[in-house]
C-alpha atoms as a PDB file:
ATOM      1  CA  UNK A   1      82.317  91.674 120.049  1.00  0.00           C
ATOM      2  CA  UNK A   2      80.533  95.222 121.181  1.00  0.00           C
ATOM      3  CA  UNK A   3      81.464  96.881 124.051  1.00  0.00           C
ATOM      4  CA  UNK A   4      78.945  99.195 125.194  1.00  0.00           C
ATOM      5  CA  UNK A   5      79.851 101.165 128.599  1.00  0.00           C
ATOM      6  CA  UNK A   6      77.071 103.283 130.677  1.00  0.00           C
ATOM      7  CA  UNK A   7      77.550 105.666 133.399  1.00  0.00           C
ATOM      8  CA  UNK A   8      74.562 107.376 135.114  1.00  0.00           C
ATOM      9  CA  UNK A   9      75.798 110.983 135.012  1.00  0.00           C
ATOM     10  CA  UNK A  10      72.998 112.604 137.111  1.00  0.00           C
ATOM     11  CA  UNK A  11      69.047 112.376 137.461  1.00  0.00           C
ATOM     12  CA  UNK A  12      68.037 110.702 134.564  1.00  0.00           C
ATOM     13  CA  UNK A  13      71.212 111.689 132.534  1.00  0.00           C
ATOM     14  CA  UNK A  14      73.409 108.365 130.925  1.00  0.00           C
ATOM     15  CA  UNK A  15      76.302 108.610 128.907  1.00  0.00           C
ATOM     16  CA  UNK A  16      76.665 105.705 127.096  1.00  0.00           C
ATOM     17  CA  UNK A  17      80.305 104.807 125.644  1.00  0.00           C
ATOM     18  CA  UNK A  18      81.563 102.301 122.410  1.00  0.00           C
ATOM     19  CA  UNK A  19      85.039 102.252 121.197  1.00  0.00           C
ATOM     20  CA  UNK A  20      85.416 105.744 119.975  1.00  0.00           C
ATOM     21  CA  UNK A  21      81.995 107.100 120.307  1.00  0.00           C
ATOM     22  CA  UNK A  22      79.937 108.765 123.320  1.00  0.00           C
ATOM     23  CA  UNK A  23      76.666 109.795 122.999  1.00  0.00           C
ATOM     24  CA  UNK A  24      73.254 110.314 126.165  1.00  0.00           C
ATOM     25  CA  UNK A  25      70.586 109.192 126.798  1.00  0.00           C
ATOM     26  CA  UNK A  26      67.481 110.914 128.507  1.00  0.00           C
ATOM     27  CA  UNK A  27      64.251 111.487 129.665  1.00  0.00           C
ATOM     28  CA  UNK A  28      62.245 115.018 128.855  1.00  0.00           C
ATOM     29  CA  UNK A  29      62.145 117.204 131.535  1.00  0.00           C
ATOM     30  CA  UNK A  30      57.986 116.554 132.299  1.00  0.00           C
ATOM     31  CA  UNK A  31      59.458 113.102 132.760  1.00  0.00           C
ATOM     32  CA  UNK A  32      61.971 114.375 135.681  1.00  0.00           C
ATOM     33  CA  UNK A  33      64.957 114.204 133.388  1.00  0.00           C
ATOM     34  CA  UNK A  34      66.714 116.961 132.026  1.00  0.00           C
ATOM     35  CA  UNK A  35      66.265 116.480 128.475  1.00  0.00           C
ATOM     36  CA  UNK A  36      69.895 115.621 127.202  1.00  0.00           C
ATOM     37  CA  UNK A  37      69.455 112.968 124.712  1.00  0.00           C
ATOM     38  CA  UNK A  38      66.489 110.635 123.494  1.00  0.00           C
ATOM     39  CA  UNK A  39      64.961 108.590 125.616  1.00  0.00           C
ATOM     40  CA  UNK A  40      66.188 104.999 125.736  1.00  0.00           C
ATOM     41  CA  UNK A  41      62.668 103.782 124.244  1.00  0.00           C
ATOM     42  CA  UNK A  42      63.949 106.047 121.102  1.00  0.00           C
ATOM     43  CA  UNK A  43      67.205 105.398 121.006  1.00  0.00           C
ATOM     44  CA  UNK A  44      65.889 101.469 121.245  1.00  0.00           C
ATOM     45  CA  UNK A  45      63.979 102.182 118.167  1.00  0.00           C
ATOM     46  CA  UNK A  46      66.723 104.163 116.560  1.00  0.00           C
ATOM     47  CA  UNK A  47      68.373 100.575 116.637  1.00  0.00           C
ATOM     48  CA  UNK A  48      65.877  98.650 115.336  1.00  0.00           C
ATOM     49  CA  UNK A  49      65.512 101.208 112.331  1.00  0.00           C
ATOM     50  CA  UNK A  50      68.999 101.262 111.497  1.00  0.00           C
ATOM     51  CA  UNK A  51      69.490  97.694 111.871  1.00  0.00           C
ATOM     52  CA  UNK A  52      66.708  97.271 109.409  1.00  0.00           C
ATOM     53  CA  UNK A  53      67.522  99.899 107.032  1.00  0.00           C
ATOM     54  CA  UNK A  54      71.166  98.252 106.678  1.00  0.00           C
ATOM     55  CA  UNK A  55      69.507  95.510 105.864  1.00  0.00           C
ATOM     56  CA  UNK A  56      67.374  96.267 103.755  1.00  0.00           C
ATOM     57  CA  UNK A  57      70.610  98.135 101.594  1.00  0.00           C
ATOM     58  CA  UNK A  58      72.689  95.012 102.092  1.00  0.00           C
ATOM     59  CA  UNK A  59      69.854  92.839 100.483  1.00  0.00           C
ATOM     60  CA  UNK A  60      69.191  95.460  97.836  1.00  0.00           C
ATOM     61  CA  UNK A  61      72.665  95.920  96.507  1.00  0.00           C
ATOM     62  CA  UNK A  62      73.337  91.833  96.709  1.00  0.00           C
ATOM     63  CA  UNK A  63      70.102  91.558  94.545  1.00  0.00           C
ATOM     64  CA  UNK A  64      71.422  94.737  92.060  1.00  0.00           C
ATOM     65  CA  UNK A  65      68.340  96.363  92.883  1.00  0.00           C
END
């Protein structure tokens, strides 16, 4: 099972945390943030793209395609 760990740094600022990796999240600076990372709406859809791009290779190499 995942393990995802999130500290608010400062402002708007999170570093988020999963066995190995670190990476931020963000909010632009008209927002009140500081502009460190993507937003967590993008990083949200990030996911969802990656998690359907794998997918989509998965079912396209079982299928030889």
């Amino acid at each position: 099972m995942a393990t995802i760990k999130a500290h608010l740094e400062r402002g708007t600022h999170v570093r988020i945390s999963t066995q190995g990796h670190e990476w931020s999240a963000d909010e632009p600076i008209d927002q009140g943030g500081s502009d460190t990372g993507p937003t967590p709406y993008e990083m949200l859809l990030g996911s969802l793209a990656a998690c359907t791009c794998g997918t989509l290779a998965l079912y396209c190499h079982h299928k030889g395609i």
